[in-house]
C-alpha atoms as a PDB file:
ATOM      1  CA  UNK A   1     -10.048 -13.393 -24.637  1.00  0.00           C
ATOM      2  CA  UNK A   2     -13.147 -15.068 -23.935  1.00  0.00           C
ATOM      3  CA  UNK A   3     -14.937 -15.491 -20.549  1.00  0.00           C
ATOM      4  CA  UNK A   4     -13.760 -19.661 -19.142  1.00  0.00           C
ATOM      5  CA  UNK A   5      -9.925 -18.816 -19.824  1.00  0.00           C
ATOM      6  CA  UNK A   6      -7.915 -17.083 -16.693  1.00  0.00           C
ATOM      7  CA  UNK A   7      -6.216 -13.911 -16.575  1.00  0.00           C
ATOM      8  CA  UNK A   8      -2.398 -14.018 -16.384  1.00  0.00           C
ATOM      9  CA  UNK A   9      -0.322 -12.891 -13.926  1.00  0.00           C
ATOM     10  CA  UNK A  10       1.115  -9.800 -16.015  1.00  0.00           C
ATOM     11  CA  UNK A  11      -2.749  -8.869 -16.419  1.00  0.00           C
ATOM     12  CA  UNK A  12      -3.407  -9.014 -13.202  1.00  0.00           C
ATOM     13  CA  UNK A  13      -0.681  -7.228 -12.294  1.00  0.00           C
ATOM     14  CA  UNK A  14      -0.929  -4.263 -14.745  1.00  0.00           C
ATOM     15  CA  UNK A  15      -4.360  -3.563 -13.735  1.00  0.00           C
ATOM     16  CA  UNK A  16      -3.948  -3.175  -9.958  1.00  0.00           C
ATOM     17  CA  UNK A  17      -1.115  -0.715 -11.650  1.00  0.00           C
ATOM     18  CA  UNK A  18      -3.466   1.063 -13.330  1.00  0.00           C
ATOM     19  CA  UNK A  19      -5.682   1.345 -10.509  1.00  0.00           C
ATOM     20  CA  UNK A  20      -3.075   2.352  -7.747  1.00  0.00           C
ATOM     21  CA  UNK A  21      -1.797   4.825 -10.736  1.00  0.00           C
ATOM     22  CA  UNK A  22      -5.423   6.616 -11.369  1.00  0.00           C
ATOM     23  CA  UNK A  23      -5.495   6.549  -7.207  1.00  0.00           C
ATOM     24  CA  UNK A  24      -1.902   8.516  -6.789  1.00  0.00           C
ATOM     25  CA  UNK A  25      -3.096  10.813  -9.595  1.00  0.00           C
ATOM     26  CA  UNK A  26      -6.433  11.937  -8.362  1.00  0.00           C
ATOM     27  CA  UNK A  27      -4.674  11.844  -4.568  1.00  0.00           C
ATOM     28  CA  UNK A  28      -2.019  14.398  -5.767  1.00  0.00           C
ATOM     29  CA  UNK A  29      -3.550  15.974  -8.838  1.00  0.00           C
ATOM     30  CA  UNK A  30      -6.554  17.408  -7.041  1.00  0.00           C
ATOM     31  CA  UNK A  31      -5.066  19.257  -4.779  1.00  0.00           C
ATOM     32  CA  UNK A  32      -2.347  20.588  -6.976  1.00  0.00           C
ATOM     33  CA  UNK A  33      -5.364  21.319  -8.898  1.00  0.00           C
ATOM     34  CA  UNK A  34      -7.278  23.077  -6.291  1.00  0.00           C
ATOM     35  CA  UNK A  35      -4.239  24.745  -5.573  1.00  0.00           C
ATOM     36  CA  UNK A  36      -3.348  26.388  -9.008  1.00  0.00           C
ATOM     37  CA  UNK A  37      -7.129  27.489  -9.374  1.00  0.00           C
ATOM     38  CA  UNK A  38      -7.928  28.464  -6.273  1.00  0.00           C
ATOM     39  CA  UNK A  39      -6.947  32.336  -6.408  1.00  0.00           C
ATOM     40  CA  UNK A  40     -10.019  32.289  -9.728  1.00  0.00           C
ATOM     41  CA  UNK A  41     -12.162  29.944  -7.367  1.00  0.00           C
ATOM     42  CA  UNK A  42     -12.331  31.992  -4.167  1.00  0.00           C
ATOM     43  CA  UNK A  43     -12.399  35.126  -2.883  1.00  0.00           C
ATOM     44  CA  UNK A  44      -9.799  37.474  -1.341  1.00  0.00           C
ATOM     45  CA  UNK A  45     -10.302  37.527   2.027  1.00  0.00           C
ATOM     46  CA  UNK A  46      -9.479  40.777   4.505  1.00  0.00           C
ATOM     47  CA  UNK A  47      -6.542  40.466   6.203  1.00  0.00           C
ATOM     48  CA  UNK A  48      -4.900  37.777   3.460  1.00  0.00           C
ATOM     49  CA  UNK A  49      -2.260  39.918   2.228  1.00  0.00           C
ATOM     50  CA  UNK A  50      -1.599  41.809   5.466  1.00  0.00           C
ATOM     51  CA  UNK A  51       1.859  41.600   7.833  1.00  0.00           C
ATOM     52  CA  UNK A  52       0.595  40.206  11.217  1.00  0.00           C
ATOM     53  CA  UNK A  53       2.321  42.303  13.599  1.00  0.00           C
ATOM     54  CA  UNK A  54       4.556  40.837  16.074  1.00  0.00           C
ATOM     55  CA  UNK A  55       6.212  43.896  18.377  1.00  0.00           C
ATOM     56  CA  UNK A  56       8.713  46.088  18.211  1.00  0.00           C
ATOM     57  CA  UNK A  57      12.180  44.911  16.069  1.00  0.00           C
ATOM     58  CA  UNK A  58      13.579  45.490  19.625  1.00  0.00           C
ATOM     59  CA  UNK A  59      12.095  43.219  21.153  1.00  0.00           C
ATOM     60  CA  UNK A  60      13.965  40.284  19.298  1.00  0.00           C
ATOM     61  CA  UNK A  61      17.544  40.424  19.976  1.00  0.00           C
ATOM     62  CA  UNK A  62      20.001  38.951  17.150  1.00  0.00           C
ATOM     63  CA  UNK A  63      21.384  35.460  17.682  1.00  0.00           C
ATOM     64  CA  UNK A  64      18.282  34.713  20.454  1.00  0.00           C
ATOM     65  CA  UNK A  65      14.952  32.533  19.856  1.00  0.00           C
ATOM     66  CA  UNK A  66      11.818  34.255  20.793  1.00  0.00           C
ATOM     67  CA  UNK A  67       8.451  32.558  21.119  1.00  0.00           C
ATOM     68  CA  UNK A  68       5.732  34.585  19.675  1.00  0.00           C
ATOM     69  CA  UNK A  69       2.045  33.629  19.457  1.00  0.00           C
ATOM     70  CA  UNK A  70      -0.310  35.392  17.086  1.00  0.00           C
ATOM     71  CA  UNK A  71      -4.083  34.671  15.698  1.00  0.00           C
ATOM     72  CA  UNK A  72      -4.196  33.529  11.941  1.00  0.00           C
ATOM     73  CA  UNK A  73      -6.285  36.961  10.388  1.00  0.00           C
ATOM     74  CA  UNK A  74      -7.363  34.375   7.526  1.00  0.00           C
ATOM     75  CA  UNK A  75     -10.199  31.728   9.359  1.00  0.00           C
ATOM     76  CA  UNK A  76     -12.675  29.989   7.313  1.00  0.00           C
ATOM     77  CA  UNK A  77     -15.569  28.248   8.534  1.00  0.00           C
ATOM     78  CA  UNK A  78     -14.354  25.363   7.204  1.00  0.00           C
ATOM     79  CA  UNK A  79     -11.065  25.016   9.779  1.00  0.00           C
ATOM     80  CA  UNK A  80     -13.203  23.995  12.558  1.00  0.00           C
ATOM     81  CA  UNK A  81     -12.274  23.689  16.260  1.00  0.00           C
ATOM     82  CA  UNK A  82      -9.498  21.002  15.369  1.00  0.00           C
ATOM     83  CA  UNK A  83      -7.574  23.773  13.615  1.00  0.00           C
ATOM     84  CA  UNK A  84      -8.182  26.651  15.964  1.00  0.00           C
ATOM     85  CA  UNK A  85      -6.600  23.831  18.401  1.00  0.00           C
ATOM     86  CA  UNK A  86      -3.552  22.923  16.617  1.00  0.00           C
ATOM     87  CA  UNK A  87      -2.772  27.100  15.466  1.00  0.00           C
ATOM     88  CA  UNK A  88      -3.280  27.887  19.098  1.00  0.00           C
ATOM     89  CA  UNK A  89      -1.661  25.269  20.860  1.00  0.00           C
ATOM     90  CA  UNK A  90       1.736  26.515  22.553  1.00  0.00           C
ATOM     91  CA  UNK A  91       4.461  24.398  21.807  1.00  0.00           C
ATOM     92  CA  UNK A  92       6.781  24.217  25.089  1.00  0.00           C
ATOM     93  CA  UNK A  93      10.670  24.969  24.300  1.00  0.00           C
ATOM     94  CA  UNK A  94      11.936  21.393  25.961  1.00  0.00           C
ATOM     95  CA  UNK A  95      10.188  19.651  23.372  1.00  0.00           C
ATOM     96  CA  UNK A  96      10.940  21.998  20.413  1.00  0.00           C
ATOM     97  CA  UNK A  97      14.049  19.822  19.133  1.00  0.00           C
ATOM     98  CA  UNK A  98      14.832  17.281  16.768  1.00  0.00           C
ATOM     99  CA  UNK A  99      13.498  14.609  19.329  1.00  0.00           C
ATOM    100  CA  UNK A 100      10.111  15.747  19.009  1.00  0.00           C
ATOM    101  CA  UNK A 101       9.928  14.551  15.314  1.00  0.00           C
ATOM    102  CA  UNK A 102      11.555  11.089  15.954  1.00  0.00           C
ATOM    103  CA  UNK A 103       7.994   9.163  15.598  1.00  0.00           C
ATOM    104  CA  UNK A 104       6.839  11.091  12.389  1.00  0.00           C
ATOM    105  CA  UNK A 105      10.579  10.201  10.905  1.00  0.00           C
ATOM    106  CA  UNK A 106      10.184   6.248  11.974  1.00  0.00           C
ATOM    107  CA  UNK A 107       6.744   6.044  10.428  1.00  0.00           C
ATOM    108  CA  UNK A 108       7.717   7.680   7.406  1.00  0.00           C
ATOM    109  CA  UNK A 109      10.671   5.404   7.093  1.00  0.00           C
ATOM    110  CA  UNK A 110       8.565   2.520   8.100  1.00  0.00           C
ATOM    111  CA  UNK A 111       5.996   3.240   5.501  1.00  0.00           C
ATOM    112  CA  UNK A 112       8.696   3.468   2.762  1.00  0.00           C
ATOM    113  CA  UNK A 113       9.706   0.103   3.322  1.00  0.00           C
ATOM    114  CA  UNK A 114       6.379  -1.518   3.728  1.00  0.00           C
ATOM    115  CA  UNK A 115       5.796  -0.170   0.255  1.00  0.00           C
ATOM    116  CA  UNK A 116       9.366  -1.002  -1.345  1.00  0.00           C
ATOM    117  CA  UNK A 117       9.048  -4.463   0.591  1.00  0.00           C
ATOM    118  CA  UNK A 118       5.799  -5.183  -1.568  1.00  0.00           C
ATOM    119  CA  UNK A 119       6.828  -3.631  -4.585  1.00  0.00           C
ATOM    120  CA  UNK A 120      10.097  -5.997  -4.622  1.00  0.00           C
ATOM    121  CA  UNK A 121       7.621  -9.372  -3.372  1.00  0.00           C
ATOM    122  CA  UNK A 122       5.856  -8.421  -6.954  1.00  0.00           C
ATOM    123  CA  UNK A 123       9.516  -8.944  -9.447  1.00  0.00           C
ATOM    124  CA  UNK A 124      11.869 -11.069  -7.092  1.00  0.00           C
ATOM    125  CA  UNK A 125      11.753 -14.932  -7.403  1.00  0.00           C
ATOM    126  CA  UNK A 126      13.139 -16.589  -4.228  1.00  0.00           C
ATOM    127  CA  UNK A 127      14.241 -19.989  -5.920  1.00  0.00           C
ATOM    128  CA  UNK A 128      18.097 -20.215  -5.901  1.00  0.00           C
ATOM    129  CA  UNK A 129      18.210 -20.963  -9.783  1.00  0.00           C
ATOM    130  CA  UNK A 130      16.090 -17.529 -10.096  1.00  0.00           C
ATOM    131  CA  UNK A 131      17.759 -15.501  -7.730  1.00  0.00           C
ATOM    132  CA  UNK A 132      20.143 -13.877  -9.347  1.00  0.00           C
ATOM    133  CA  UNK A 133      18.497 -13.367 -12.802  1.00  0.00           C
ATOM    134  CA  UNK A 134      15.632 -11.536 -11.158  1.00  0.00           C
ATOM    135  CA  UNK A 135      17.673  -9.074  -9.286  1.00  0.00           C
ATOM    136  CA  UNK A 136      19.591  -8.566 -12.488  1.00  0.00           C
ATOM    137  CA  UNK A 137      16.238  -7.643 -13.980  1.00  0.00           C
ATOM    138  CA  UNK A 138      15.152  -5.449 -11.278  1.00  0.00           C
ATOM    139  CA  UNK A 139      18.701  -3.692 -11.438  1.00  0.00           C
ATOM    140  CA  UNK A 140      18.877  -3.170 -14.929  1.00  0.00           C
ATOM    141  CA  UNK A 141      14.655  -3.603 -16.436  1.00  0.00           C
ATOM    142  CA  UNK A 142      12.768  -1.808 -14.140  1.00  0.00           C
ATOM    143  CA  UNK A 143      12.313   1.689 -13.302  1.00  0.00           C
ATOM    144  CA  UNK A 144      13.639   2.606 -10.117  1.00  0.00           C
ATOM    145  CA  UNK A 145      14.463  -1.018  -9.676  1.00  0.00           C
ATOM    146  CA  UNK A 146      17.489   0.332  -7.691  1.00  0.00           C
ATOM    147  CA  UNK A 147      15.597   2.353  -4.978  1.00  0.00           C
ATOM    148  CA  UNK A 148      13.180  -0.659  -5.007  1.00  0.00           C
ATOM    149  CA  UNK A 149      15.873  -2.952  -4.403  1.00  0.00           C
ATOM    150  CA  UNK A 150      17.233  -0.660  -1.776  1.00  0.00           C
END
């Protein structure tokens, strides 16, 4: 190709693949990689493998709900005060239902369509001669053209 004649559309197209591939790779390969090599990479810390006592078995009668607090024995200097917040913050039992996951649910679902919504803008042709033929291709051409579609 030389440099006065345009890249196509399909070009265009498979490199931003490639790129947002290479991105979702490195943003779940590395810590899957971290992960699986992490037991050669650090240390055993004290207190790693160790029960964290809670009370007595009698304290916790069958069929009831107990809260229980208790200090994480494995703290590295790298969980900061934002961490030592969260594992120490005392979640009330009003707000320890279903109802207190609602938002992180909606923006999950939102994001999921925001992506399929873009993903489908990049195959379906809104001309009513097209219409049909390119769902037809998404349906039965494309990977997961179905959960795109959806």
């Amino acid at each position: 190709m030389s440099s006065t004649e345009r890249p196509t559309r399909r070009g265009v197209f498979i490199t931003i693949g490639a790129i947002l591939n290479a991105a979702a790779t490195l943003a779940i390969g590395i810590p899957v990689l971290r992960y699986l090599f992490s037991p050669k990479i650090r240390e055993r810390r004290p207190g790693y493998d160790s029960w964290v006592p809670l009370g007595p078995v009698s304290s916790f009668p069958i069929g009831e709900t107990r809260f229980a607090t208790f200090r994480n024995p494995v703290v590295a200097p790298s969980d900061g005060e934002t961490a030592k917040g969260v594992l120490s913050h005392p979640v009330p039992r009003q707000t320890a239902s279903w109802f207190y996951v609602f938002g992180s649910a909606a923006l999950i679902v939102f994001a999921l369509q925001v992506v399929t919504g873009i993903l489908l803008a990049l195959i379906y042709v809104p001309s009513a001669g097209e219409a049909w033929s390119s769902l037809q291709t998404l349906n039965q051409n494309v990977s997961a053209g179905w959960f795109i579609r959806a």
